[in-house]
C-alpha atoms as a PDB file:
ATOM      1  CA  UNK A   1      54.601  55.811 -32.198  1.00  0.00           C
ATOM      2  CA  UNK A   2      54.835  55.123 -28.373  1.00  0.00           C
ATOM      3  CA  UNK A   3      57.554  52.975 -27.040  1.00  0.00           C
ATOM      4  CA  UNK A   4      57.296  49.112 -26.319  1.00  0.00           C
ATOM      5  CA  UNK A   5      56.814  48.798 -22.679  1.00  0.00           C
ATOM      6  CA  UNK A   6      59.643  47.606 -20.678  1.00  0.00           C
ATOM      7  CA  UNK A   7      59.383  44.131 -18.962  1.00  0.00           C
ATOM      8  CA  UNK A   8      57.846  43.635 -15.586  1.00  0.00           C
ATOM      9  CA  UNK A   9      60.269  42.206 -12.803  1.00  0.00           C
ATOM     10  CA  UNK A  10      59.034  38.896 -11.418  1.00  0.00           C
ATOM     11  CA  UNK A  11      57.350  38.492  -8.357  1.00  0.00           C
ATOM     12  CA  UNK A  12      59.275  38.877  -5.369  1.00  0.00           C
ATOM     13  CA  UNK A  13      58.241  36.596  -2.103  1.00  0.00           C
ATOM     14  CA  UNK A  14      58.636  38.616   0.796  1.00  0.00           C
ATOM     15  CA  UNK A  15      61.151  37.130   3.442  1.00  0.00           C
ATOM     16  CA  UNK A  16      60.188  35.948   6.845  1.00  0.00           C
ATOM     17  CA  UNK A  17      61.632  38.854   8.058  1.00  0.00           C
ATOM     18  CA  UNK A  18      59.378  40.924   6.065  1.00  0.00           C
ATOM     19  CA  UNK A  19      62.210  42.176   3.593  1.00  0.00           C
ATOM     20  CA  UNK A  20      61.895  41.240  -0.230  1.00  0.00           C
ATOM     21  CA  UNK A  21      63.099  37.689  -0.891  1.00  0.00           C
ATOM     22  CA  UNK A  22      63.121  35.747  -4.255  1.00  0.00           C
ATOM     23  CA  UNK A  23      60.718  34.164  -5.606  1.00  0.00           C
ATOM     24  CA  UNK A  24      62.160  30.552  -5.711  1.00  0.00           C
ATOM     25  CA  UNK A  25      62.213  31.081  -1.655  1.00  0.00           C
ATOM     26  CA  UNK A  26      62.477  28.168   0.883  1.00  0.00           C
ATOM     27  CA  UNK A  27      58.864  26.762   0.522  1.00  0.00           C
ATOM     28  CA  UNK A  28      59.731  26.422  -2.826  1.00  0.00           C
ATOM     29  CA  UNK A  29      63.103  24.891  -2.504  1.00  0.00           C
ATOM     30  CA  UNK A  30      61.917  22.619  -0.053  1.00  0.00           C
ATOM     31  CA  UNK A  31      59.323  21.141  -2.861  1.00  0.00           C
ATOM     32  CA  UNK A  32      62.012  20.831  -5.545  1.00  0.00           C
ATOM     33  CA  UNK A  33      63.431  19.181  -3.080  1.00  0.00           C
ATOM     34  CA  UNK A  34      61.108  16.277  -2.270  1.00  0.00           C
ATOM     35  CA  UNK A  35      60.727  15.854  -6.232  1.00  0.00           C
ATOM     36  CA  UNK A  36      63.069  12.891  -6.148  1.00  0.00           C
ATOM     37  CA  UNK A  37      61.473  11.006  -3.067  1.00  0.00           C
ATOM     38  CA  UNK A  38      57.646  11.582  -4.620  1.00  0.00           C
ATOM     39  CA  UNK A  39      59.056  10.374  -7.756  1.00  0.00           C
ATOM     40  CA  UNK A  40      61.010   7.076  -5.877  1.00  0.00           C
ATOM     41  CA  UNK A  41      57.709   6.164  -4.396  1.00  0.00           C
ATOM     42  CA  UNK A  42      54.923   6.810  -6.567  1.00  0.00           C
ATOM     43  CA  UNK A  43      52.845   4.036  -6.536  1.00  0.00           C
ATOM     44  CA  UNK A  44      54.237   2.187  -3.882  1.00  0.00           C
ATOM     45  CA  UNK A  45      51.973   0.988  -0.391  1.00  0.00           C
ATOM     46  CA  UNK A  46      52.906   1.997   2.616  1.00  0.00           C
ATOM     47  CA  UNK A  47      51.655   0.984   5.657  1.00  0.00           C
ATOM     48  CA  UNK A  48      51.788   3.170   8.569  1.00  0.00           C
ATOM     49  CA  UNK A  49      50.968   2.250  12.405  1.00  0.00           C
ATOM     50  CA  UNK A  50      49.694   5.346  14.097  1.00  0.00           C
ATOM     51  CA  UNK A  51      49.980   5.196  18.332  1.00  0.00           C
ATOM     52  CA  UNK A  52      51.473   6.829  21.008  1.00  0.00           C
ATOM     53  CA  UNK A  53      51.182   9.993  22.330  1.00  0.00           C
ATOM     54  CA  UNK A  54      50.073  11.240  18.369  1.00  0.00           C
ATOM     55  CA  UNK A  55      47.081   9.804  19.143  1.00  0.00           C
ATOM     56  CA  UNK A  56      45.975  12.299  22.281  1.00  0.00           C
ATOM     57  CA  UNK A  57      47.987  15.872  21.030  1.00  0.00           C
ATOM     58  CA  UNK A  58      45.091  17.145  19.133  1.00  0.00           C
ATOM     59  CA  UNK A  59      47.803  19.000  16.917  1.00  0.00           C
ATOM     60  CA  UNK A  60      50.106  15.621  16.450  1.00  0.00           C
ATOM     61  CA  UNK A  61      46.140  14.098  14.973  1.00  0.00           C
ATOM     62  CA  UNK A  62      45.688  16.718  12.850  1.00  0.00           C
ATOM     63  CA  UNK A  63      49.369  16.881  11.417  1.00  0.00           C
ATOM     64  CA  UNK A  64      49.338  13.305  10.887  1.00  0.00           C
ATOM     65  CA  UNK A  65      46.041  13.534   9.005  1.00  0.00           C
ATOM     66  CA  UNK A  66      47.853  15.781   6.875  1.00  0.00           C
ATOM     67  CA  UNK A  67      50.984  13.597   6.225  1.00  0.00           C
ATOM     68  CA  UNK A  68      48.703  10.780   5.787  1.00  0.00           C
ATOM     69  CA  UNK A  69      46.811  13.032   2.904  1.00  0.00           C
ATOM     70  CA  UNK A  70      50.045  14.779   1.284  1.00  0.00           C
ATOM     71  CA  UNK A  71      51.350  10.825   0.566  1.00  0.00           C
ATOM     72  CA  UNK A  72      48.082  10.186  -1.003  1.00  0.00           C
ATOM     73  CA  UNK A  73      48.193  13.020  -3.619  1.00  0.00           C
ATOM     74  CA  UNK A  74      51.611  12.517  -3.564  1.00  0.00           C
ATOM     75  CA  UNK A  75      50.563   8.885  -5.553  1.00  0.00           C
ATOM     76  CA  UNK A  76      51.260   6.857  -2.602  1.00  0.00           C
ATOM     77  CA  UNK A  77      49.258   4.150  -1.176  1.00  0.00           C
ATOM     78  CA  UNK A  78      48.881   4.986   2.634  1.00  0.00           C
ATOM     79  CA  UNK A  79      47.404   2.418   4.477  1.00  0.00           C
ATOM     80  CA  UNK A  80      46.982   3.721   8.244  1.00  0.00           C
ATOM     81  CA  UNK A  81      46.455   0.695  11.177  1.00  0.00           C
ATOM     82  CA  UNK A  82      45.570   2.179  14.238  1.00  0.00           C
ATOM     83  CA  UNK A  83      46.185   1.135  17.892  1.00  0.00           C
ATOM     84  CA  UNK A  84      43.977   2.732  21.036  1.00  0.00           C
ATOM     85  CA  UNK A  85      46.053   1.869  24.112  1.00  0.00           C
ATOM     86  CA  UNK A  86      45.991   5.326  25.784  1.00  0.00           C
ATOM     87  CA  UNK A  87      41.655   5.855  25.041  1.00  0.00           C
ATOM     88  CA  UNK A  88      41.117   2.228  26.080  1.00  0.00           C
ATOM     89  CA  UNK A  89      43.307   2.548  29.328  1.00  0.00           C
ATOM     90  CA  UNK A  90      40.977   6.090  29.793  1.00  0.00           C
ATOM     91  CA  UNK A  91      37.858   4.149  29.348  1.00  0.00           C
ATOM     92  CA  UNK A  92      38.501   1.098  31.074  1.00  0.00           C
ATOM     93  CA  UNK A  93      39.846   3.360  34.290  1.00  0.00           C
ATOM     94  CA  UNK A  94      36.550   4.979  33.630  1.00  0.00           C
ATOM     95  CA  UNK A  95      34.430   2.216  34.464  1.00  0.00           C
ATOM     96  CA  UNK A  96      36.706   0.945  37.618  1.00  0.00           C
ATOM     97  CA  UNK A  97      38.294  -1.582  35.474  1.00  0.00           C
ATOM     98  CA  UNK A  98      42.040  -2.335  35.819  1.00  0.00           C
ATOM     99  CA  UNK A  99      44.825  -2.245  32.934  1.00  0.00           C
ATOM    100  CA  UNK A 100      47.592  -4.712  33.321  1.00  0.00           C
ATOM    101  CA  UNK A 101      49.649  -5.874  30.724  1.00  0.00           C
ATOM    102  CA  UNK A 102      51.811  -8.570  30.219  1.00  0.00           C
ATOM    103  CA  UNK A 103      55.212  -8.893  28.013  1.00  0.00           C
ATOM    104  CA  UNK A 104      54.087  -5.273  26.434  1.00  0.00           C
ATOM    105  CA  UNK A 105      50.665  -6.747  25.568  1.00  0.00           C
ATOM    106  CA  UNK A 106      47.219  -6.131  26.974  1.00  0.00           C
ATOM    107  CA  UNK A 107      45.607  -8.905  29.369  1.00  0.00           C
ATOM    108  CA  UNK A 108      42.370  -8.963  27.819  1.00  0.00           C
ATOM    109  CA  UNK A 109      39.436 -10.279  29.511  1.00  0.00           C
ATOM    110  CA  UNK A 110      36.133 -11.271  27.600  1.00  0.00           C
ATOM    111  CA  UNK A 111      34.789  -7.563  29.736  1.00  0.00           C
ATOM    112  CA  UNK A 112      37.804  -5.815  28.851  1.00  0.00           C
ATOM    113  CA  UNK A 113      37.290  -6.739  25.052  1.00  0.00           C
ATOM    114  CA  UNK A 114      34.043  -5.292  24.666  1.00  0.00           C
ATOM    115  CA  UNK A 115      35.580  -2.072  26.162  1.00  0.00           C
ATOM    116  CA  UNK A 116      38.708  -2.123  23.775  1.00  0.00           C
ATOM    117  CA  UNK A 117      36.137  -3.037  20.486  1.00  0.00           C
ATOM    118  CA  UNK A 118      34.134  -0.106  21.188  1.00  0.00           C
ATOM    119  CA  UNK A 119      37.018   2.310  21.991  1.00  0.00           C
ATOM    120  CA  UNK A 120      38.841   0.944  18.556  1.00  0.00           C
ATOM    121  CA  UNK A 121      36.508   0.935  16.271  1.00  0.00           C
ATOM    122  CA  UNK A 122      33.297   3.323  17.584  1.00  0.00           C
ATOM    123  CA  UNK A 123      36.155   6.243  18.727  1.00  0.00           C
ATOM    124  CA  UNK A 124      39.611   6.018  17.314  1.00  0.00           C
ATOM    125  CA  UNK A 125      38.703   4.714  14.033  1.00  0.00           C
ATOM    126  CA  UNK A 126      35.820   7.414  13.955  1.00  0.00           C
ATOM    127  CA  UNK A 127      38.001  10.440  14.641  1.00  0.00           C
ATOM    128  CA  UNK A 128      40.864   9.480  12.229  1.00  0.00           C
ATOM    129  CA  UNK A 129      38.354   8.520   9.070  1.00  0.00           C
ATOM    130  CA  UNK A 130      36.663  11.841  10.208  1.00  0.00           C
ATOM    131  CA  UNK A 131      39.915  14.096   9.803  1.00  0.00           C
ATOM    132  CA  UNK A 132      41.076  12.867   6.784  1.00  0.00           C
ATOM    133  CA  UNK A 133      37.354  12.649   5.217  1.00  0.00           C
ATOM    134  CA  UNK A 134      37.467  16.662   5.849  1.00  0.00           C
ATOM    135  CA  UNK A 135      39.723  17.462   3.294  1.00  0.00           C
ATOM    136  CA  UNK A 136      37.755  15.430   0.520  1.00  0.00           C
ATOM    137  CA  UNK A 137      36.274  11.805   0.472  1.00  0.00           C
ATOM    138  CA  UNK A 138      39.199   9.726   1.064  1.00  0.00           C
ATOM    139  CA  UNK A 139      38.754   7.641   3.901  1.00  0.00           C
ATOM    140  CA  UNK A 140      37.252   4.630   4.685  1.00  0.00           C
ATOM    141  CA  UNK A 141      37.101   2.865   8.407  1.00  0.00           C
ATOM    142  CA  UNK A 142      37.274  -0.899   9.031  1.00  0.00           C
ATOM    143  CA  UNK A 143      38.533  -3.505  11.284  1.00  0.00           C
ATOM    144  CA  UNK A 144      39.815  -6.901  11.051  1.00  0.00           C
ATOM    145  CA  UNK A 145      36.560  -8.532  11.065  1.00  0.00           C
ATOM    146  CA  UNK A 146      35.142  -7.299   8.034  1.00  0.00           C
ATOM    147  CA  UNK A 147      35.276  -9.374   5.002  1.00  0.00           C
ATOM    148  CA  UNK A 148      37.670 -11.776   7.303  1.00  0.00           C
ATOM    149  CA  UNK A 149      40.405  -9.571   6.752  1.00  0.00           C
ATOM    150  CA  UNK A 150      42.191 -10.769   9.747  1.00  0.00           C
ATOM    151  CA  UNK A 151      41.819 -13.956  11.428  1.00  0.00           C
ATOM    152  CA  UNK A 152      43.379 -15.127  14.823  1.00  0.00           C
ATOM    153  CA  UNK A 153      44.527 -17.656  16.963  1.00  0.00           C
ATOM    154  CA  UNK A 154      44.934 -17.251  20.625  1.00  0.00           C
ATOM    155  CA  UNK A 155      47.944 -15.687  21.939  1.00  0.00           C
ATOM    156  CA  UNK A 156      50.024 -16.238  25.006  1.00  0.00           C
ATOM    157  CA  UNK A 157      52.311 -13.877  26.205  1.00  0.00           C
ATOM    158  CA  UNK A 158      56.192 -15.864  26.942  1.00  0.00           C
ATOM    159  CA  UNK A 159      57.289 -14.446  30.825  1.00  0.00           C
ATOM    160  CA  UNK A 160      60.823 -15.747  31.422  1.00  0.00           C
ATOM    161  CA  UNK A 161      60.158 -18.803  28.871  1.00  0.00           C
ATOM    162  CA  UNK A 162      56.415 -19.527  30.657  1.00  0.00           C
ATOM    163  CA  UNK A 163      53.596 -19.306  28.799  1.00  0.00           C
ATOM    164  CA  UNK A 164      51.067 -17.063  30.502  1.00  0.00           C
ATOM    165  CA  UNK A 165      47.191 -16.547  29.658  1.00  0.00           C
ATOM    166  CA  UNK A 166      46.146 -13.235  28.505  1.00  0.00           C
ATOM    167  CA  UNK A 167      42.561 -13.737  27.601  1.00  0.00           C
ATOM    168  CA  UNK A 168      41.193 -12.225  24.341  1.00  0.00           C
ATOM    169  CA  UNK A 169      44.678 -11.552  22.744  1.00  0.00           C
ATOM    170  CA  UNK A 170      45.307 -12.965  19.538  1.00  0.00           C
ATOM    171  CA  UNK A 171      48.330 -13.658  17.125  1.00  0.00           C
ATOM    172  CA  UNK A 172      47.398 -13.285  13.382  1.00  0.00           C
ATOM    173  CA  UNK A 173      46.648 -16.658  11.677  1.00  0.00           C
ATOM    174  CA  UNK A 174      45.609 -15.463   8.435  1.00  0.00           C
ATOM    175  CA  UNK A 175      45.121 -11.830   6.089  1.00  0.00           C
ATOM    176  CA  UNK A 176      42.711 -12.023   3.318  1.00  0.00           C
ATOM    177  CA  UNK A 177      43.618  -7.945   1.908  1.00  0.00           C
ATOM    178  CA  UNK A 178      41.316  -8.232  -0.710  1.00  0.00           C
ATOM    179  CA  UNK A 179      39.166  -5.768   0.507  1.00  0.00           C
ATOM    180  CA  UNK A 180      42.337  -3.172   1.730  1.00  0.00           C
ATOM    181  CA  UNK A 181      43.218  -3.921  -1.843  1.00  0.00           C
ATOM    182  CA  UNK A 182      40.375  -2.789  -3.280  1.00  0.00           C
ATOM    183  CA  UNK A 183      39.799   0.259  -1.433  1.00  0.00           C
ATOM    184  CA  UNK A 184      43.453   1.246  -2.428  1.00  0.00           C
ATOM    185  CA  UNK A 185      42.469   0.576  -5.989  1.00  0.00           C
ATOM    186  CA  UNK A 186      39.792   2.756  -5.253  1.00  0.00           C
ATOM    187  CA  UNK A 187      41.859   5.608  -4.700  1.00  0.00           C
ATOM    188  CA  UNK A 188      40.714   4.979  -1.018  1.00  0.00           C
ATOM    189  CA  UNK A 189      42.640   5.146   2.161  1.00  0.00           C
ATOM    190  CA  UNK A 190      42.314   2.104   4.519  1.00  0.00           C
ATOM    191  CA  UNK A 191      42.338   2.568   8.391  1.00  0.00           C
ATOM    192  CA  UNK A 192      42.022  -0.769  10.292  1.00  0.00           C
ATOM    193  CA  UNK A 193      41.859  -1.288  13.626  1.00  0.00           C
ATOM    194  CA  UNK A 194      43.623  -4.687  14.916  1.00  0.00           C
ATOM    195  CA  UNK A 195      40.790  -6.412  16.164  1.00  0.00           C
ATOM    196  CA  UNK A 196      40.519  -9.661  14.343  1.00  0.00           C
ATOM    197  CA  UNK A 197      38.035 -12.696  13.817  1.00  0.00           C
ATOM    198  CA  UNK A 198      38.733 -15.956  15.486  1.00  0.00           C
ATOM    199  CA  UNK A 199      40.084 -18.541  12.877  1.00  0.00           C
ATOM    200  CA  UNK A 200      37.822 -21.221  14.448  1.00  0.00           C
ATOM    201  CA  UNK A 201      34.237 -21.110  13.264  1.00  0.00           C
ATOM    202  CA  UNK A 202      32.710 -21.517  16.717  1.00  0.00           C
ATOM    203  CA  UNK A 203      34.176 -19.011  18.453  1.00  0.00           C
ATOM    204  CA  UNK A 204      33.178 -17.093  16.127  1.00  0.00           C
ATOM    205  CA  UNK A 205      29.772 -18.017  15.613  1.00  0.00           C
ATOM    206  CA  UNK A 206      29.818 -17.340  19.398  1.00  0.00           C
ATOM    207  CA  UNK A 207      30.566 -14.058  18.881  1.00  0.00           C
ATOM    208  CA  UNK A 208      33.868 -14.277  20.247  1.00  0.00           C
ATOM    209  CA  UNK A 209      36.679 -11.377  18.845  1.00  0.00           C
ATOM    210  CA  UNK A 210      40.464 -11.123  19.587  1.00  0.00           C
ATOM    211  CA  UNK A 211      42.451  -7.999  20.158  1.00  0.00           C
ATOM    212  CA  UNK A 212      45.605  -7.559  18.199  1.00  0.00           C
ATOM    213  CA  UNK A 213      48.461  -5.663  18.838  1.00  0.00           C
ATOM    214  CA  UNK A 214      48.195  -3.132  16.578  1.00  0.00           C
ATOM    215  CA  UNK A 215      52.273  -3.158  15.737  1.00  0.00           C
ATOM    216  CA  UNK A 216      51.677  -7.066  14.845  1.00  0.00           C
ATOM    217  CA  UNK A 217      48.673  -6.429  12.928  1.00  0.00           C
ATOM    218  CA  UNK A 218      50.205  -3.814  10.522  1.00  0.00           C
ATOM    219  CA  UNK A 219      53.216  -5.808   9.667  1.00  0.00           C
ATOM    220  CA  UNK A 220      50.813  -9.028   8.525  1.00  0.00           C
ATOM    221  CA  UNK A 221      48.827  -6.352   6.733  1.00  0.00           C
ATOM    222  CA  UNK A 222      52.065  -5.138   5.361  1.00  0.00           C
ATOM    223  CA  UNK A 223      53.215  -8.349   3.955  1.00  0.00           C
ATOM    224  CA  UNK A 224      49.782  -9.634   2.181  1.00  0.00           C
ATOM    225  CA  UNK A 225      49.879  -5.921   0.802  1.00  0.00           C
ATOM    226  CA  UNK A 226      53.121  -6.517  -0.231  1.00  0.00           C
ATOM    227  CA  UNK A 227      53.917  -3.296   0.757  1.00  0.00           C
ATOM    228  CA  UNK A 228      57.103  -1.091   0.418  1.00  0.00           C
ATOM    229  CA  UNK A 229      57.369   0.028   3.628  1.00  0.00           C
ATOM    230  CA  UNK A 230      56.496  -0.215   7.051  1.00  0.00           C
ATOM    231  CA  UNK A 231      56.375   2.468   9.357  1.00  0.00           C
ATOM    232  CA  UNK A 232      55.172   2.430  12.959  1.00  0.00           C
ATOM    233  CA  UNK A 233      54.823   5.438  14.928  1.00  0.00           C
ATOM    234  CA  UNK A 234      55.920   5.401  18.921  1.00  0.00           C
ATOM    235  CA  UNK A 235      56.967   7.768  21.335  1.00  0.00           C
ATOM    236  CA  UNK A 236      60.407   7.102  21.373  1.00  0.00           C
ATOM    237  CA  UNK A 237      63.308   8.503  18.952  1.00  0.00           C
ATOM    238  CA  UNK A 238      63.824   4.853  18.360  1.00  0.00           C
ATOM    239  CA  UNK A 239      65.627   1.616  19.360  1.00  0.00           C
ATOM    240  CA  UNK A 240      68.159   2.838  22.021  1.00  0.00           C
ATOM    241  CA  UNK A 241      71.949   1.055  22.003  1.00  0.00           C
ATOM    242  CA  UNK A 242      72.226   0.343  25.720  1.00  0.00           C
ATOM    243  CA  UNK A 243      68.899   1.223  27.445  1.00  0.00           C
ATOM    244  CA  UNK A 244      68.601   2.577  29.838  1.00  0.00           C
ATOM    245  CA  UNK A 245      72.147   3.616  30.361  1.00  0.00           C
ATOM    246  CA  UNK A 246      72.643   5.405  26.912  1.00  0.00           C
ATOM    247  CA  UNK A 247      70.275   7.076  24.704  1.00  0.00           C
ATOM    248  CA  UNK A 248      72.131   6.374  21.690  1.00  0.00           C
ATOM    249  CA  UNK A 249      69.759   5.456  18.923  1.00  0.00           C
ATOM    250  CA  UNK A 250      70.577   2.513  16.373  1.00  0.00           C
ATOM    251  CA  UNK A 251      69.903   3.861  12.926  1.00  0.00           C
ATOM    252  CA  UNK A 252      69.901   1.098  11.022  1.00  0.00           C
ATOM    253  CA  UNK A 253      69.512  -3.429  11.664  1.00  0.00           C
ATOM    254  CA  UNK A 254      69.576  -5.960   9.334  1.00  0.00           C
ATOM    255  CA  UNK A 255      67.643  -8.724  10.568  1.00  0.00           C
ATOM    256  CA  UNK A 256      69.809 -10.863  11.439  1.00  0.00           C
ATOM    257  CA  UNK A 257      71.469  -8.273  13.953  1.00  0.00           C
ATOM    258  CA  UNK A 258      68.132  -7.692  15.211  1.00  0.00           C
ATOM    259  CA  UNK A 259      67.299 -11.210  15.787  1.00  0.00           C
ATOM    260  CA  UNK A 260      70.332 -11.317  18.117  1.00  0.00           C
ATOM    261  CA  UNK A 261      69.267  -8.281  19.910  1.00  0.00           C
ATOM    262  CA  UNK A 262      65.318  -9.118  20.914  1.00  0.00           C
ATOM    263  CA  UNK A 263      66.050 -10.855  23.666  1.00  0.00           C
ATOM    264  CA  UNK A 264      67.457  -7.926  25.754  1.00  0.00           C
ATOM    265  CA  UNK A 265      65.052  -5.596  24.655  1.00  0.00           C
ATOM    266  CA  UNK A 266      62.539  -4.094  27.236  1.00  0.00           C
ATOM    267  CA  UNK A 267      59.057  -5.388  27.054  1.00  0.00           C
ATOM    268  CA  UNK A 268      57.263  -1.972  25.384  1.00  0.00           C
ATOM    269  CA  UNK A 269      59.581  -2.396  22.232  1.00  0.00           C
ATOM    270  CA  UNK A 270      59.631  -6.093  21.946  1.00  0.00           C
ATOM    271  CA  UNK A 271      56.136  -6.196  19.712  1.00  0.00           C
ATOM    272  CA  UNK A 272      57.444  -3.380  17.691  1.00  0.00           C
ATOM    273  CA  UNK A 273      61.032  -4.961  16.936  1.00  0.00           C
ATOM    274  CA  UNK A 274      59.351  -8.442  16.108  1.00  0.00           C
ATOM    275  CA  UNK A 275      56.916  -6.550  13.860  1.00  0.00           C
ATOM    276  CA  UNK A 276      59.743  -5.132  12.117  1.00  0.00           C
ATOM    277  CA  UNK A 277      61.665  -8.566  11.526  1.00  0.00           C
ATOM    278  CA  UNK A 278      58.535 -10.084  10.871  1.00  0.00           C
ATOM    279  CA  UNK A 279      58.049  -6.985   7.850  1.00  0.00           C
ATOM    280  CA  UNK A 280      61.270  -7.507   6.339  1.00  0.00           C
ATOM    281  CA  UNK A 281      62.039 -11.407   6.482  1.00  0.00           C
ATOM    282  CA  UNK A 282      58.527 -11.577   4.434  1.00  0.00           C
ATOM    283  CA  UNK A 283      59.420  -9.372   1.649  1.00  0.00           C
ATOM    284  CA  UNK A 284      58.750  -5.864   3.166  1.00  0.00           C
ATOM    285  CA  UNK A 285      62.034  -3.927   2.135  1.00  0.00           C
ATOM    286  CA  UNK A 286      62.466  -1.357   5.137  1.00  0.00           C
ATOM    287  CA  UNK A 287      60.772  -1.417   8.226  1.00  0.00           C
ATOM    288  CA  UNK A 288      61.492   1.706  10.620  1.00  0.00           C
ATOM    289  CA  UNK A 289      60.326   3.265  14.670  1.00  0.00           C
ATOM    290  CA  UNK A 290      59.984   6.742  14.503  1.00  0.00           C
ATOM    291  CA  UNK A 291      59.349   9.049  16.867  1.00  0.00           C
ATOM    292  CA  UNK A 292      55.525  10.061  16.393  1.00  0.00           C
ATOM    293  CA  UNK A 293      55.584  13.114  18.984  1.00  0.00           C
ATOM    294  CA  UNK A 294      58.122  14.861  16.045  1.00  0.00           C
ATOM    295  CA  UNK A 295      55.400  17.035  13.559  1.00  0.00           C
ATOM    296  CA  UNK A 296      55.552  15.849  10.073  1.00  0.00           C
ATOM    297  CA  UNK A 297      57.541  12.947  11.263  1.00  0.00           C
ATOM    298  CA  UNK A 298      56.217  10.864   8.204  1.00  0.00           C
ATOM    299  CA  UNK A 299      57.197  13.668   5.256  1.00  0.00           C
ATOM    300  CA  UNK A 300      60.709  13.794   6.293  1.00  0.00           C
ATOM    301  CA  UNK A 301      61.312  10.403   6.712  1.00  0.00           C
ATOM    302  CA  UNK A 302      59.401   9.707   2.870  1.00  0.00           C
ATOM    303  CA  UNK A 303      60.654  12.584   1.214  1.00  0.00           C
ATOM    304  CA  UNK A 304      63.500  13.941   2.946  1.00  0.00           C
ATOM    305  CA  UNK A 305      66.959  12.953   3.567  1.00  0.00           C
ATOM    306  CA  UNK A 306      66.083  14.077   7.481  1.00  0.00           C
ATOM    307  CA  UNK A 307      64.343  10.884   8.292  1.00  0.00           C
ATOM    308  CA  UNK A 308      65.050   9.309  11.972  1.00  0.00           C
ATOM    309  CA  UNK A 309      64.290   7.004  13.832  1.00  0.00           C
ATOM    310  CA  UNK A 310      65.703   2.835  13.811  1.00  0.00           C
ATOM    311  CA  UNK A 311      65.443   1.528   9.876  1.00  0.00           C
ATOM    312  CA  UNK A 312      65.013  -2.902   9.781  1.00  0.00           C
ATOM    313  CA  UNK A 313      65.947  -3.802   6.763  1.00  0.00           C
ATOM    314  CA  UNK A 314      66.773  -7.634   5.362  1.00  0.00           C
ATOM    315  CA  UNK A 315      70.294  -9.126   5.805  1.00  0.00           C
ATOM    316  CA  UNK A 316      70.621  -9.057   1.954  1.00  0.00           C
ATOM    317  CA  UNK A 317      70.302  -4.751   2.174  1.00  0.00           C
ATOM    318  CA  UNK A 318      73.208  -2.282   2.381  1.00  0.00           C
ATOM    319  CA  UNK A 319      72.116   0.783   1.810  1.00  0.00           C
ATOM    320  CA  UNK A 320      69.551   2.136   4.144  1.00  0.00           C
ATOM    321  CA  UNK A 321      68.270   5.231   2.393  1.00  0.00           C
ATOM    322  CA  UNK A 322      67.991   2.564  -0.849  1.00  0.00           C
ATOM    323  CA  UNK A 323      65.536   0.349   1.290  1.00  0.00           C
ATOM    324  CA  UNK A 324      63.818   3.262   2.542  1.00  0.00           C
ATOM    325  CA  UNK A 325      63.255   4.679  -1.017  1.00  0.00           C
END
């Protein structure tokens, strides 16, 4: 009678230097890892505001697509607002028409807003529904005006306590998620751009549109989602101390502390800040600026204890990976 066969050895993974490793190497590790953060936010929304310079680096798009994705089948609920500012500027320069802006915000003339409607919604929207929708059926594209999702009032931007007129700019009157809602319950992923419907019926009925900051529009979306989090995406490592004399980043606010701060901030972060506050003192529990040009910025700050960036969170928090989780 022959002998029983001996045991195989398991697998070894070869290491990066080429030399046998073990098999529970550092891809592996890295997913035990995360176990604990997928686990913390299964099921929760999260609304993410994708803009900066992610937006141009075709390899920033694509990795974002794929953070977007991974939180999905992760049993997330990503909801992804979009802004357009560089591919409007582009377009606008294009046709010999001039940018300026105004207390961060775009002066928006009834011209300029077909311009930014088309570049939103016809070529932003587009490309981002089309990367995630190549990796399975998940996307779907809308903006504010469908099924009055968002409606808006005129806005004015405040220079040194003036209020000055910046055409077709508006400030979010009222969000009707319903149909966000649905797509989530859908097993859908939502990407809106922040162009809204005027809350009086006659401008609308004469076709009339506002454009929304896109930083304001996914904190209202955030709070009729009643979502978890809010994270916006910007191309700085987040709210500086003392700029521009120190690059010192603030890791954590509570509200109240921000409140305090706003009015020395410089105009490019003052939308994003009020968005935060705006998150979190309307039941969002963490609101956070992170640094979009950073690969993968989104997976380490959901499911990693590596996260960056400036974390809002309400006065009645104290622990900021808690509010995060």
């Amino acid at each position: 009678m022959s002998a029983s066969p001996s045991p195989r050895p398991l697998p070894r993974s070869p290491g990066r230097d080429g030399s046998a490793g073990h098999a529970a190497g550092p891809q592996a590790r890295a997913l035990t890892a995360a176990l604990p953060w997928v686990a913390r936010h299964h099921g929760q929304t999260v609304v993410i505001k994708f803009g900066g310079h992610a937006m141009v680096d075709d390899d920033l798009k694509a990795a974002f697509a794929m953070d977007i994705l991974y939180l999905r089948h992760a049993g997330l609920n990503p909801v992804v607002v979009h802004g357009g500012g560089p591919q409007i500027s582009a377009q606008l320069g294009r046709l010999g028409l001039e940018s300026r802006f105004e207390s961060g915000l775009r002066v928006t003339t009834d011209e300029t807003m077909e311009v930014v409607r088309m570049v939103l919604a016809g070529q932003v929207q587009r490309e981002l529904v089309g990367l995630l929708n190549a990796h399975g059926p998940h996307a779907v594209g809308l903006t504010g005006e469908d099924a009055r999702l968002m409606t808006a009032v005129k806005h004015y931007a405040d220079k040194d306590g003036t209020p000055v007129d910046i055409g077709r700019v508006g400030e979010i009157a009222h969000v009707d998620a319903g149909i966000v809602q649905g797509l989530i319950d859908n097993g859908r992923i939502p990407v809106v751009s922040p162009i809204a419907r005027p809350e009086d019926d006659k401008d609308a009925a004469e076709g009339g549109v506002f454009n929304v900051n896109a930083d304001t529009a996914a904190a209202a979306l955030a709070v009729a989602l009643g979502a978890q989090t809010l994270l916006i995406l910007t191309d700085v490592e987040g709210l500086y101390r003392n700029w521009p004399d120190s690059d010192e980043v603030i890791p954590r606010l509570t509200a109240g502390e921000l409140t305090g701060l706003l009015p020395r901030l410089s105009s490019g972060m003052i939308p994003k800040m009020e968005s935060c506050l705006h998150a979190v003192n309307n039941g969002v529990r963490s609101a956070r600026v992170i640094d979009g040009r950073v690969r993968n910025s989104i997976l380490l700050q959901m499911f990693t204890d590596d996260g960056a960036g400036t974390v809002v969170v309400p006065d009645d928090e104290s622990d900021v990976r808690e509010t995060t989780a």
